[in-house]
N, C-alpha and C. Protein backbone atom coordinates (compact mmCIF):
# COMPACT_ATOMS: atom_id res chain seq x y z
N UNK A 1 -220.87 -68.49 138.31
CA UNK A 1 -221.37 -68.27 139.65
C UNK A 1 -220.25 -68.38 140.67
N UNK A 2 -219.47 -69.25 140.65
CA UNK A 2 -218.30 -69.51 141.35
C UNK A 2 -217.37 -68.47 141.16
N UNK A 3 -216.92 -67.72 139.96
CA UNK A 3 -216.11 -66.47 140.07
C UNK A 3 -216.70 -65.22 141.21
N UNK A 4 -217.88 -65.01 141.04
CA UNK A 4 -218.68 -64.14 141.85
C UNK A 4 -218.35 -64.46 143.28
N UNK A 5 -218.68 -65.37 143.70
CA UNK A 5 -218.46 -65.72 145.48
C UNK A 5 -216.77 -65.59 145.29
N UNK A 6 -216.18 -66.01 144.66
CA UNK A 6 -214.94 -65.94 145.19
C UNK A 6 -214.12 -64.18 145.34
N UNK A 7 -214.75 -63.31 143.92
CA UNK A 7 -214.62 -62.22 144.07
C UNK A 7 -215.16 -61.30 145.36
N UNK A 8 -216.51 -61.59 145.75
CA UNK A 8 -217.21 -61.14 146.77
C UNK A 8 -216.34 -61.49 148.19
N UNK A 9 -215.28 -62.74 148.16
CA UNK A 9 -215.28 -63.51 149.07
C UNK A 9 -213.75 -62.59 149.49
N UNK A 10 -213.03 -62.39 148.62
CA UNK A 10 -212.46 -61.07 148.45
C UNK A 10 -211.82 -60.01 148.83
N UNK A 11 -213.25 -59.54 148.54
CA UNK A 11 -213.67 -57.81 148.75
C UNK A 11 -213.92 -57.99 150.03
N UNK A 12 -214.85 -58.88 150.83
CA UNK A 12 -215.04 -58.64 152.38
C UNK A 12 -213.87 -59.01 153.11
N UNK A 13 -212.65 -60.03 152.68
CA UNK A 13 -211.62 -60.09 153.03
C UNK A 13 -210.91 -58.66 153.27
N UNK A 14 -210.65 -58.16 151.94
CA UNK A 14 -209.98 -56.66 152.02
C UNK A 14 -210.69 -55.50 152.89
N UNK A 15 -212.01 -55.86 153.10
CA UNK A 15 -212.34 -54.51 153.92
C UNK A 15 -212.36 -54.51 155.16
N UNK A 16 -212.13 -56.07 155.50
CA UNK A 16 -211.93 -56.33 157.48
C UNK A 16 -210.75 -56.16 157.11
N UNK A 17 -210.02 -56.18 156.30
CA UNK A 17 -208.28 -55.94 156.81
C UNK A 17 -208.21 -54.15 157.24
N UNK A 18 -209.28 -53.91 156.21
CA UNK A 18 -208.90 -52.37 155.99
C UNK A 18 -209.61 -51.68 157.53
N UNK A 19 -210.64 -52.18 157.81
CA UNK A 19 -211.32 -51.68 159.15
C UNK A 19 -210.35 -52.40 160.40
N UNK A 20 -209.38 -53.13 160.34
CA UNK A 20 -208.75 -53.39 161.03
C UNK A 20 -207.61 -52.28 161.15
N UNK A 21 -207.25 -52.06 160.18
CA UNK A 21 -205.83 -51.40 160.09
C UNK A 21 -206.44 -49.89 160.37
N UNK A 22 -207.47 -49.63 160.33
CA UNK A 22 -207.76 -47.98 160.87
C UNK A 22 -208.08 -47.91 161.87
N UNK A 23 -209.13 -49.06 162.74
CA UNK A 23 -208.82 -49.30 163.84
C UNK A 23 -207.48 -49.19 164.78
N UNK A 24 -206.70 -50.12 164.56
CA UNK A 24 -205.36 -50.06 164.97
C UNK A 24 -204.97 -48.80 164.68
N UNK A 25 -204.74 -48.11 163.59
CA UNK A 25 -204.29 -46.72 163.89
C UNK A 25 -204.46 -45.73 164.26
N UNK A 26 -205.92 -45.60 164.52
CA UNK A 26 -206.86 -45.08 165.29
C UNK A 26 -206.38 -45.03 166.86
N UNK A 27 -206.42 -45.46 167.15
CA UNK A 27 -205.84 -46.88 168.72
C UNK A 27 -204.42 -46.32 169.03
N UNK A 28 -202.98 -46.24 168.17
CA UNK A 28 -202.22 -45.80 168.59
C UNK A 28 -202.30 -44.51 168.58
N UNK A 29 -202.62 -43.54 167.56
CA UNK A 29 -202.08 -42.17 167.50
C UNK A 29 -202.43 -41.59 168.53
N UNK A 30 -201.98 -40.25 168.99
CA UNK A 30 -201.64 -39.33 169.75
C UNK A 30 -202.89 -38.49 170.06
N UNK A 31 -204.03 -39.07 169.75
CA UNK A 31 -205.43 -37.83 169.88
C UNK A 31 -205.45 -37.21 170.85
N UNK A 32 -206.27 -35.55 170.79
CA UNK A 32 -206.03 -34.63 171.67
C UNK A 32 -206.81 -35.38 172.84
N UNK A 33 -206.73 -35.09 173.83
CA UNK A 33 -207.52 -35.50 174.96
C UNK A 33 -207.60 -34.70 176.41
N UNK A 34 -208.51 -34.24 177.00
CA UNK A 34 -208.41 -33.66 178.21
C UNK A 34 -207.33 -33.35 178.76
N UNK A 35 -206.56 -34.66 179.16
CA UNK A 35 -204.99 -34.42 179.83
C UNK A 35 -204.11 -33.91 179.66
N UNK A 36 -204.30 -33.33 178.10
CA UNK A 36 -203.51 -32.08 178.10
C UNK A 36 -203.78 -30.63 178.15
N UNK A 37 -202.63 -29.98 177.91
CA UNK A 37 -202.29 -28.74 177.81
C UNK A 37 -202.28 -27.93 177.11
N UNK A 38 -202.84 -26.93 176.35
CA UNK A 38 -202.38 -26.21 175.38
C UNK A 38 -201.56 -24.78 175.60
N UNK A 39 -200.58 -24.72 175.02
CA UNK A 39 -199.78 -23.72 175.29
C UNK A 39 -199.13 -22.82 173.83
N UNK A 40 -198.66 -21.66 173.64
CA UNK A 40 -197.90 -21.40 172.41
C UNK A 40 -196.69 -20.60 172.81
N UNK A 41 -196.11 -20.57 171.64
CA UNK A 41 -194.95 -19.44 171.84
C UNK A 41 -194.21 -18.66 170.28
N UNK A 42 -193.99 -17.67 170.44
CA UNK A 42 -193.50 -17.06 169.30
C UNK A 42 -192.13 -17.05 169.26
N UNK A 43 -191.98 -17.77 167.53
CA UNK A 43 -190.01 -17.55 167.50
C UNK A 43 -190.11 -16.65 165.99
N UNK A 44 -189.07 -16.30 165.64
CA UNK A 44 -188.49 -15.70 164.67
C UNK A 44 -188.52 -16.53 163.69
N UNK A 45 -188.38 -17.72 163.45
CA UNK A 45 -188.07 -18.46 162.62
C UNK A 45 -188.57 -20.16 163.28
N UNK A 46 -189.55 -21.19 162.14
CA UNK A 46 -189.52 -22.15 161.82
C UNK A 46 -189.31 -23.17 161.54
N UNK A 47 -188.38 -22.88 160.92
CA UNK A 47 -187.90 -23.85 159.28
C UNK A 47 -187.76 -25.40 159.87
N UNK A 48 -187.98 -26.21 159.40
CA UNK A 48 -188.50 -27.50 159.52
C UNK A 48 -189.15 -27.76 160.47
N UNK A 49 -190.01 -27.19 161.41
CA UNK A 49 -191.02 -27.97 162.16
C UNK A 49 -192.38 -27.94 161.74
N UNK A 50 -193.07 -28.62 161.53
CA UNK A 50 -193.75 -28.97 161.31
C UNK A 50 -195.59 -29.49 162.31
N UNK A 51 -196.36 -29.21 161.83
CA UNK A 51 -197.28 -30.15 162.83
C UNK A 51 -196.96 -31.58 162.88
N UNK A 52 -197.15 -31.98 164.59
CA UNK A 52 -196.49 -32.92 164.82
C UNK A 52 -195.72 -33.50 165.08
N UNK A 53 -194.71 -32.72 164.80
CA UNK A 53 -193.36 -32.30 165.60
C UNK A 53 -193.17 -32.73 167.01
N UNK A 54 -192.50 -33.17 167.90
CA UNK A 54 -192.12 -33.44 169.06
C UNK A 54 -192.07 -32.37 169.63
N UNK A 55 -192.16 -32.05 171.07
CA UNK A 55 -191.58 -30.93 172.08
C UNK A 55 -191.38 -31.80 173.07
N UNK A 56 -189.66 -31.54 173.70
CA UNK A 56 -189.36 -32.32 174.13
C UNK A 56 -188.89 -31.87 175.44
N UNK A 57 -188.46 -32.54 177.03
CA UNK A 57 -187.88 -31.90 177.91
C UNK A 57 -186.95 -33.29 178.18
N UNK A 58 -185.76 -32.37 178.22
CA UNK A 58 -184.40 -33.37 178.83
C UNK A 58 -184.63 -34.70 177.89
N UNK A 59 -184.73 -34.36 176.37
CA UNK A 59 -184.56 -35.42 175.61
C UNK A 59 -185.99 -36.47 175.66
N UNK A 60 -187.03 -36.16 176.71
CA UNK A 60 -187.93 -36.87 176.68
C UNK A 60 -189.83 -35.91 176.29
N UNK A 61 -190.18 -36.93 175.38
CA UNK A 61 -191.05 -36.16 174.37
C UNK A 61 -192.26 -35.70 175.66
N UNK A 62 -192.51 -34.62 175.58
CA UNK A 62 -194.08 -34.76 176.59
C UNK A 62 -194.77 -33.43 176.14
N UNK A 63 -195.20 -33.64 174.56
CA UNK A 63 -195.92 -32.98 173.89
C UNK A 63 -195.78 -32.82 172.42
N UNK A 64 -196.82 -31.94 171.66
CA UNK A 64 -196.21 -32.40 170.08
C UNK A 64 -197.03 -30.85 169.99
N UNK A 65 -196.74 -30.72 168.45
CA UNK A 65 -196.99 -29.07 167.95
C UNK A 65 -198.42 -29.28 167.24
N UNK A 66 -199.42 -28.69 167.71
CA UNK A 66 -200.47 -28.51 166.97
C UNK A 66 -200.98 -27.49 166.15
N UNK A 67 -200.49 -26.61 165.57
CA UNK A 67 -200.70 -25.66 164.60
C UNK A 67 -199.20 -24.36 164.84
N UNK A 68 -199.25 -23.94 163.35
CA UNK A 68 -198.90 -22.93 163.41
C UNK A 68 -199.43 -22.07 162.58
N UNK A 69 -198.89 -20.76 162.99
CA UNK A 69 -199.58 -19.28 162.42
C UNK A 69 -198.76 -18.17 162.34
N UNK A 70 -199.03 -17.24 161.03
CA UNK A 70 -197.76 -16.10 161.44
C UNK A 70 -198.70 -14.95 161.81
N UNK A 71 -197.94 -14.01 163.19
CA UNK A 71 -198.42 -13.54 163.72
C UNK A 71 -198.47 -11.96 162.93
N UNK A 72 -199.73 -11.57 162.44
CA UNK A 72 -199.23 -10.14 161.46
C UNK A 72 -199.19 -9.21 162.42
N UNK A 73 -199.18 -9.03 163.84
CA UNK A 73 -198.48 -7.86 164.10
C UNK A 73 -197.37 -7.87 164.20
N UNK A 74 -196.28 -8.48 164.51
CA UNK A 74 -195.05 -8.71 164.95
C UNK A 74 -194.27 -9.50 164.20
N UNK A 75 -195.00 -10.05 163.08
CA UNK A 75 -194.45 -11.14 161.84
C UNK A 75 -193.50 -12.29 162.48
N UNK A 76 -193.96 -13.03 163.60
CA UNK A 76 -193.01 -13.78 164.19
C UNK A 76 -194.03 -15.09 163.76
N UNK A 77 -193.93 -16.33 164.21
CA UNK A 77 -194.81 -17.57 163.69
C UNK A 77 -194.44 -17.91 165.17
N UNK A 78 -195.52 -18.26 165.20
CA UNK A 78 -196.46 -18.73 166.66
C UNK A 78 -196.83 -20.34 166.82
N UNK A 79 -196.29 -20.60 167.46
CA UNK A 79 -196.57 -22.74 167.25
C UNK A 79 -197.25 -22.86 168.60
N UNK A 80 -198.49 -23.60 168.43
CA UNK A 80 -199.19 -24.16 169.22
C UNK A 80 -198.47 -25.15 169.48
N UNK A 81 -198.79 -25.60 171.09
CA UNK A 81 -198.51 -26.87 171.98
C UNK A 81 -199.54 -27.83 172.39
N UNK A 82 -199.29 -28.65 172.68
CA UNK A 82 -200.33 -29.98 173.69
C UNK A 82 -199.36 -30.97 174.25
N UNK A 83 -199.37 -29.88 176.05
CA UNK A 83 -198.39 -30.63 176.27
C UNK A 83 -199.10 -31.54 177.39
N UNK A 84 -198.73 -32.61 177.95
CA UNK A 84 -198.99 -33.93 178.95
C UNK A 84 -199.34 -32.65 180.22
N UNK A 85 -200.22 -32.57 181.08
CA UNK A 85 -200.88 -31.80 181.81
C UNK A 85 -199.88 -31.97 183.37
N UNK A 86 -199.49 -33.43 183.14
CA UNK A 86 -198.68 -34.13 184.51
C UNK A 86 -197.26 -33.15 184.85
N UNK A 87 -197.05 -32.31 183.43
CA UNK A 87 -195.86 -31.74 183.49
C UNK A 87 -196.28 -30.28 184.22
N UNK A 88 -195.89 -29.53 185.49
CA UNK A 88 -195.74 -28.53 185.49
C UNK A 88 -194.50 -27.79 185.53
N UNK A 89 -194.74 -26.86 183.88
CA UNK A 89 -193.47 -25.95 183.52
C UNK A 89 -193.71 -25.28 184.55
N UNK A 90 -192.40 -24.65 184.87
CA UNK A 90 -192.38 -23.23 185.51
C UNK A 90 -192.61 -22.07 184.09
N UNK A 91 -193.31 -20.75 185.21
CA UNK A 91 -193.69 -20.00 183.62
C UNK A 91 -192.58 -19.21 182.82
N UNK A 92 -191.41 -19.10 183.56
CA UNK A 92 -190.14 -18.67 182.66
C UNK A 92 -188.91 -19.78 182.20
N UNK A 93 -190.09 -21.07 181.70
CA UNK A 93 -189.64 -21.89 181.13
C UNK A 93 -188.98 -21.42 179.83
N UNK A 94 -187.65 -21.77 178.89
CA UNK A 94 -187.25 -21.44 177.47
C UNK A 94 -187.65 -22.59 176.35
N UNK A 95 -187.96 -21.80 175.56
CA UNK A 95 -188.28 -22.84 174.30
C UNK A 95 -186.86 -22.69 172.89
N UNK A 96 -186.13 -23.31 172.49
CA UNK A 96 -185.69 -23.35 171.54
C UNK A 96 -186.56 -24.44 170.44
N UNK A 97 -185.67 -24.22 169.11
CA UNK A 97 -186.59 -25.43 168.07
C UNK A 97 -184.63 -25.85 167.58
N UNK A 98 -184.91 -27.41 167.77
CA UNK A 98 -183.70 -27.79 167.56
C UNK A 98 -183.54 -28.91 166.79
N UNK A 99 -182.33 -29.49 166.25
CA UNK A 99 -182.52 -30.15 165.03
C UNK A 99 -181.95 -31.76 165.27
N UNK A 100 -182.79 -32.53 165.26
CA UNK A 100 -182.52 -33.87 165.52
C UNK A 100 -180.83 -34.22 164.90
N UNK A 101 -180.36 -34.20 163.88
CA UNK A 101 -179.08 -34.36 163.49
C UNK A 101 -179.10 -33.71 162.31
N UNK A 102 -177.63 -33.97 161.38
CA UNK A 102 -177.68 -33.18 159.78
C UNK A 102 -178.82 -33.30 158.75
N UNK A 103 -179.26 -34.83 159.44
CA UNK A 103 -180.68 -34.76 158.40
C UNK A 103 -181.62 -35.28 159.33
N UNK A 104 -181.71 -34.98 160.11
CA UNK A 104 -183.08 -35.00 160.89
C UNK A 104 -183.80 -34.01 161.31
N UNK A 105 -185.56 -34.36 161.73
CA UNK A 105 -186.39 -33.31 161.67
C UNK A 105 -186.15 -32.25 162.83
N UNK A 106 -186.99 -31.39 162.73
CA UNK A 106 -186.58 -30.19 163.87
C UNK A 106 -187.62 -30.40 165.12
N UNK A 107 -187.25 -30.55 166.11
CA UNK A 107 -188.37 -30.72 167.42
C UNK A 107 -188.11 -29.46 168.37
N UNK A 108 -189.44 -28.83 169.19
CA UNK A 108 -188.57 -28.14 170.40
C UNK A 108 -188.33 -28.48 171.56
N UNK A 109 -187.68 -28.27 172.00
CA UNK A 109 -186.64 -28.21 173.45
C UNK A 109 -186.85 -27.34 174.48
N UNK A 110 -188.02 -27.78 175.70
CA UNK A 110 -188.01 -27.31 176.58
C UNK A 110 -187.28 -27.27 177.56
N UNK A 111 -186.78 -25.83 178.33
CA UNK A 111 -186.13 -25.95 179.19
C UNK A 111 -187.00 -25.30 180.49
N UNK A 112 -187.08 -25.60 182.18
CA UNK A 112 -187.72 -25.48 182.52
C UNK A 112 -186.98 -23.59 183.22
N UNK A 113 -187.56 -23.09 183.48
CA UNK A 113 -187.07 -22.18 184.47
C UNK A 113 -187.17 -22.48 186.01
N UNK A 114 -186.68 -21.42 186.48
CA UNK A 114 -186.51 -21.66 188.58
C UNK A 114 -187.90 -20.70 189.25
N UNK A 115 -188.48 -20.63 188.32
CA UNK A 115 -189.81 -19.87 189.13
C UNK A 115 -190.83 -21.04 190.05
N UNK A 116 -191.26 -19.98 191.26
CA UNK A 116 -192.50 -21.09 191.61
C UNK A 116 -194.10 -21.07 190.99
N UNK A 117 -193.96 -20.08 190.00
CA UNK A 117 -195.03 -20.35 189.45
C UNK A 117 -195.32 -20.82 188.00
N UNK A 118 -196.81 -21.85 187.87
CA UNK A 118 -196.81 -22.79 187.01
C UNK A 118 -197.29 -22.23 185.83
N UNK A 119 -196.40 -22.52 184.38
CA UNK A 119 -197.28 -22.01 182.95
C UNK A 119 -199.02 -22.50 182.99
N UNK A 120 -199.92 -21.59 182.87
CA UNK A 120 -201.39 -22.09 182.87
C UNK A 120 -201.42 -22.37 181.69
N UNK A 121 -202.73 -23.30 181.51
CA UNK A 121 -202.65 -23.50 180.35
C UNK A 121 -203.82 -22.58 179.83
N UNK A 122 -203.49 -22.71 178.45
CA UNK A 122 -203.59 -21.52 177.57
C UNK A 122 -202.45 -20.04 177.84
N UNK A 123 -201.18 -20.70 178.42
CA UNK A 123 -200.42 -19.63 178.63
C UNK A 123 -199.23 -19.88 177.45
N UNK A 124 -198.05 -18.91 177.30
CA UNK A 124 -197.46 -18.80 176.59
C UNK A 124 -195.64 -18.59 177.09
N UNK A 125 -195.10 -19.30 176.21
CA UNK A 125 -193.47 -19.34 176.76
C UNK A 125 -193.16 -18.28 176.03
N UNK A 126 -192.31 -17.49 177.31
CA UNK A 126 -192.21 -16.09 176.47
C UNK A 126 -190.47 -16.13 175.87
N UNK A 127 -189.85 -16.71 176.49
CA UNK A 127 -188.16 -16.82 175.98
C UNK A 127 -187.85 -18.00 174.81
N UNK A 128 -187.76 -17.87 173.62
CA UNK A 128 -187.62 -18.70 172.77
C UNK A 128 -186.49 -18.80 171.80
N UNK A 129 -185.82 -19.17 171.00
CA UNK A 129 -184.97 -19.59 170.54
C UNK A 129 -185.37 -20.16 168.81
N UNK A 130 -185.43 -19.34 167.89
CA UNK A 130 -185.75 -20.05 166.69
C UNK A 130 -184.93 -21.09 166.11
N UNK A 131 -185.36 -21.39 165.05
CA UNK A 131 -184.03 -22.30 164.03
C UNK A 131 -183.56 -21.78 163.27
N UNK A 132 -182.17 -22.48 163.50
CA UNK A 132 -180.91 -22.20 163.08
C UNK A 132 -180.95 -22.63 161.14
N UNK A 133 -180.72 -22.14 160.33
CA UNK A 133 -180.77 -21.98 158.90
C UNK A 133 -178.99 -22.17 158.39
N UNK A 134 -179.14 -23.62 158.68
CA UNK A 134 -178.21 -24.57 158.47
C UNK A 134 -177.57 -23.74 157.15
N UNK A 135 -177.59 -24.03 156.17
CA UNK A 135 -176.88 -23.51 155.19
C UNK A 135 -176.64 -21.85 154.65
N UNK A 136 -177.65 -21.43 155.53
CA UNK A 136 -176.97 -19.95 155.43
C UNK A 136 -175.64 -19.75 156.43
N UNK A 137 -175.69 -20.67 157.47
CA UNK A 137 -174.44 -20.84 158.41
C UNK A 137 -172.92 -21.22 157.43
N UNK A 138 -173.17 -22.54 156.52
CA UNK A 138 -172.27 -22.95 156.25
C UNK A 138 -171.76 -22.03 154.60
N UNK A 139 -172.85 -21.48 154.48
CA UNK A 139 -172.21 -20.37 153.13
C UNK A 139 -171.83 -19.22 154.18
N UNK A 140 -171.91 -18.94 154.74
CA UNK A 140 -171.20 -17.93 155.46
C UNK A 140 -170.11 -18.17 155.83
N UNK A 141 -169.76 -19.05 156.47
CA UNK A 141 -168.47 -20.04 156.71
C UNK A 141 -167.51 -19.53 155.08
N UNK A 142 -168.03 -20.47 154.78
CA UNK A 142 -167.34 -20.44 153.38
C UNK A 142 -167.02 -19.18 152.66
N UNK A 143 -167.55 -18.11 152.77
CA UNK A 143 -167.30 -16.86 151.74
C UNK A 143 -166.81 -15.95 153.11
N UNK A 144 -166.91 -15.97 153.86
CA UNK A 144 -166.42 -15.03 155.05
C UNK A 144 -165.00 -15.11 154.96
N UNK A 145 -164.53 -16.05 154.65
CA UNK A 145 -162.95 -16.46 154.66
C UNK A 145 -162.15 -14.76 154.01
N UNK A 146 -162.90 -14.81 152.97
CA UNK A 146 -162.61 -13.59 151.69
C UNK A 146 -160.64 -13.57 151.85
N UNK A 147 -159.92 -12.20 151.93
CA UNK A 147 -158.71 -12.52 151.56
C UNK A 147 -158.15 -11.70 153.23
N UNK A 148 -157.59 -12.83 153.63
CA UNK A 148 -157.26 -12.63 155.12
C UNK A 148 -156.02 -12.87 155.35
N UNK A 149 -155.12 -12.67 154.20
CA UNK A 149 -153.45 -12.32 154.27
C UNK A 149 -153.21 -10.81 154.21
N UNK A 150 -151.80 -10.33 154.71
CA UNK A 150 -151.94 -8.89 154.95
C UNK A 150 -150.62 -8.80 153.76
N UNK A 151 -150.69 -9.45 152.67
CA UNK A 151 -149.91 -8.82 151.30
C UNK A 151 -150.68 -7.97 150.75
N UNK A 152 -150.05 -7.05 150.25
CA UNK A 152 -150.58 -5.80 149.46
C UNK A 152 -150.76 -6.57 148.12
N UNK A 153 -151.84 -5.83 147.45
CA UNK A 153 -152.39 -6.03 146.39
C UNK A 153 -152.17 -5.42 144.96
């Protein structure tokens, strides 16, 4: 009888930890909410961003990527935004997708434009900047060299 209560005694231990800890994470994450923005934009290229991803202005985060999609008329991939509502872009704001360091993830990089008028939301950044495909850069580097002395052969 005594194994039982102590097993039981337990299990309700482990499941307030566990309704605690989803609570709490519940509590911090980033859920969509009114105050923002939704916005998209089309680049050429992806490669490491991800949902969830940061979008960032002047190094400071004020939005994250909520979906992407490839666009079949134009075959470009299209990344949804949700950005902080407090921010008004100008609408010939630029978007690049840029790469935290040699091994860090890829976030984008808003830049604002000089217009006086504001991106609406549900509007779209039309000047963008894809990612850069790190190692097709550095094999290019490398084999481009080819034979660049002017001795005859």
């Amino acid at each position: 009888m005594r194994e039982n209560f102590v097993e039981t005694l337990v299990g309700v231990i482990v499941i307030a930890i566990s309704v605690f800890f989803i609570a709490y994470g519940y509590s911090v994450t980033d859920t969509q909410s009114s105050d923002n923005i939704n916005i998209s934009a089309d680049f050429e290229r992806i490669d490491g961003l991800t949902i969830g991803s940061d979008v960032r202005l002047s190094g400071v985060k004020i939005g994250t990527v909520t979906g992407t999609e490839l666009d079949k008329e134009s075959f470009s991939a299209r990344v949804n935004m949700s950005l902080d509502s407090s921010i008004e872009l100008p609408d010939d704001s630029s978007a690049k997708i840029t790469s935290e360091g040699l091994l860090g993830g890829n976030y984008i990089s808003v830049v604002p434009g000089g217009s006086d008028m504001a991106l609406e939301p549900g509007g779209e950044i039309m000047f963008t900047q894809g990612s850069v495909d790190l190692m097709s850069l550095i094999s290019q580097a490398m084999f481009s060299t080819g034979n660049s002395s002017n001795e005859p052969q």
